[in-house]
Protein backbone atom coordinates (compact mmCIF):
# COMPACT_ATOMS: atom_id res chain seq x y z
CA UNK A 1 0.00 0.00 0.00
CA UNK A 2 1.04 3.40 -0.96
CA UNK A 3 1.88 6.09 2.28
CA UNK A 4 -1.72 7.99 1.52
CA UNK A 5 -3.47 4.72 1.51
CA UNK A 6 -2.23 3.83 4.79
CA UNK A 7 -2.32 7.41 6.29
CA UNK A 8 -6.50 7.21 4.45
CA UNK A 9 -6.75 3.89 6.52
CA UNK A 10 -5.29 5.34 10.17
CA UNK A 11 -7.66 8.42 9.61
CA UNK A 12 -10.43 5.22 8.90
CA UNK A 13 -9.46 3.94 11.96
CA UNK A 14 -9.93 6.85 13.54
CA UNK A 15 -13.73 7.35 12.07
CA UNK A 16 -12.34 10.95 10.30
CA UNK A 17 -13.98 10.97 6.65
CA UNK A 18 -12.71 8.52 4.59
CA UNK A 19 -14.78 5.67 2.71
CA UNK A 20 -14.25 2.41 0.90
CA UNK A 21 -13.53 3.58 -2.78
CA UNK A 22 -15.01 0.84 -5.16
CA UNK A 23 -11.53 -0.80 -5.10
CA UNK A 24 -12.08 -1.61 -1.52
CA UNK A 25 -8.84 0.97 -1.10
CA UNK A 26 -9.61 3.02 1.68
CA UNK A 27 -9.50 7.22 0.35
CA UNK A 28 -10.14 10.23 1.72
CA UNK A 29 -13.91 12.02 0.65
CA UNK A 30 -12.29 14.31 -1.04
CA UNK A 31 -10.98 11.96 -2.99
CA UNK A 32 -14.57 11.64 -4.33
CA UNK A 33 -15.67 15.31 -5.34
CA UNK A 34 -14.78 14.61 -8.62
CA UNK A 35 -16.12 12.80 -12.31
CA UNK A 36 -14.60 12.08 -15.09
CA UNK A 37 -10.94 12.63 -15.92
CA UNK A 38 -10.53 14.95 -12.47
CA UNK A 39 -11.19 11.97 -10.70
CA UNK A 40 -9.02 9.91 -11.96
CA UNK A 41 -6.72 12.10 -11.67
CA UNK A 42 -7.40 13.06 -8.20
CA UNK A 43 -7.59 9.46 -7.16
CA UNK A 44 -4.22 9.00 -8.80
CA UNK A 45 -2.49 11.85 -6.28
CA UNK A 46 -3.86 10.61 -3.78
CA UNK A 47 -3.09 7.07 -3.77
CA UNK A 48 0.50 8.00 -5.50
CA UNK A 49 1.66 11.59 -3.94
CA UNK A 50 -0.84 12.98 -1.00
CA UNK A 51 0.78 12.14 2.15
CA UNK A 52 4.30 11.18 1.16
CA UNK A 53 7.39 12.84 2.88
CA UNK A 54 9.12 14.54 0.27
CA UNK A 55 12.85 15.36 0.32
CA UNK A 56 13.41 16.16 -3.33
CA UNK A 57 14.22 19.91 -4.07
CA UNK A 58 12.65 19.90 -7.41
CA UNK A 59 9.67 17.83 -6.65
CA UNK A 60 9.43 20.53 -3.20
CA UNK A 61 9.82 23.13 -5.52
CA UNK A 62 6.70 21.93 -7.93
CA UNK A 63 4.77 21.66 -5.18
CA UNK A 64 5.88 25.44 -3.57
CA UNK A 65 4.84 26.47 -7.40
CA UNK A 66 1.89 24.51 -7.74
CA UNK A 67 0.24 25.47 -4.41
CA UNK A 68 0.70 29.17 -5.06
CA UNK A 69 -0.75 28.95 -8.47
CA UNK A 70 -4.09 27.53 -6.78
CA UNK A 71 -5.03 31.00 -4.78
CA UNK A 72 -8.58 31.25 -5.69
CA UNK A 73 -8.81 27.76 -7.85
CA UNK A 74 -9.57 24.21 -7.23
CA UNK A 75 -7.17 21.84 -6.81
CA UNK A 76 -8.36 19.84 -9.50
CA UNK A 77 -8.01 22.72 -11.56
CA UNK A 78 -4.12 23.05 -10.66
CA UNK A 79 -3.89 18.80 -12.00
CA UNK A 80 -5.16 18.95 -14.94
CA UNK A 81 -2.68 22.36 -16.19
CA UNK A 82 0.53 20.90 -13.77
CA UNK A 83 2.08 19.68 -17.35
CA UNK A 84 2.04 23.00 -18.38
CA UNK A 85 3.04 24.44 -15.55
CA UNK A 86 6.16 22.02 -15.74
CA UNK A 87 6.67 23.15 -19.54
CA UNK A 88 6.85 26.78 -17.98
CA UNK A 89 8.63 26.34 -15.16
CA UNK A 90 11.09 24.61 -17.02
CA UNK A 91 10.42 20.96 -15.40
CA UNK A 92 10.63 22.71 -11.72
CA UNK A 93 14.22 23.04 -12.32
CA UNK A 94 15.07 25.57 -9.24
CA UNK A 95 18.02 26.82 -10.64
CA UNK A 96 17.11 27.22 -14.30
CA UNK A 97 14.21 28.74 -13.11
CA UNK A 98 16.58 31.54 -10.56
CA UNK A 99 18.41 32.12 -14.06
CA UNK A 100 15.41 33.60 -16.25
CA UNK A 101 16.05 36.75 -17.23
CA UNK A 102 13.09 39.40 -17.06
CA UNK A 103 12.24 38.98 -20.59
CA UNK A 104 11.26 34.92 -19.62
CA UNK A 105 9.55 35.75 -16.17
């Protein structure tokens, strides 16, 4: 089991809201706000990223960007355009991203 499915079954445990997705994988509710493409991809992060440790600088630094861009929008909203974000942010490359000049930013 991933991290998030075993941090969505201690919260089960623990009677905080999380259900029995149709896989019989234990998830979050938010998990289920979703239809369509959004939820699968929402159901992908969380079984495969929400709740992990992370100790990557690049993969810290998606996240940094990522969060920021979602003042005011859904996180669903913030998956689906996160490819593009990674084509502008040249693949959350820290350091490439420190060296754009102010024509680029």
């Amino acid at each position: 089991p991933t991290a998030a499915t075993a941090a969505a079954a201690a919260a089960a445990a623990a009677g905080q809201g999380v259900e029995r997705a149709a896989d019989a994988l234990p998830r979050c509710k938010w998990v289920g706000m979703y239809r369509g493409a959004a939820a699968a991809e929402y159901v992908r992060y969380h079984d495969e990223e929400w709740g992990r440790p992370l100790h990557d600088d690049s993969k810290l630094f998606e996240l940094l960007v990522l969060e920021g861009a979602q003042a005011g929008l859904s996180w669903s909203t913030i998956l689906a355009k996160r490819e593009a974000y990674r084509a502008g942010f040249e693949g959350f490359d820290p350091a490439k991203v420190a060296a754009f000049d102010e024509a680029r930013v």
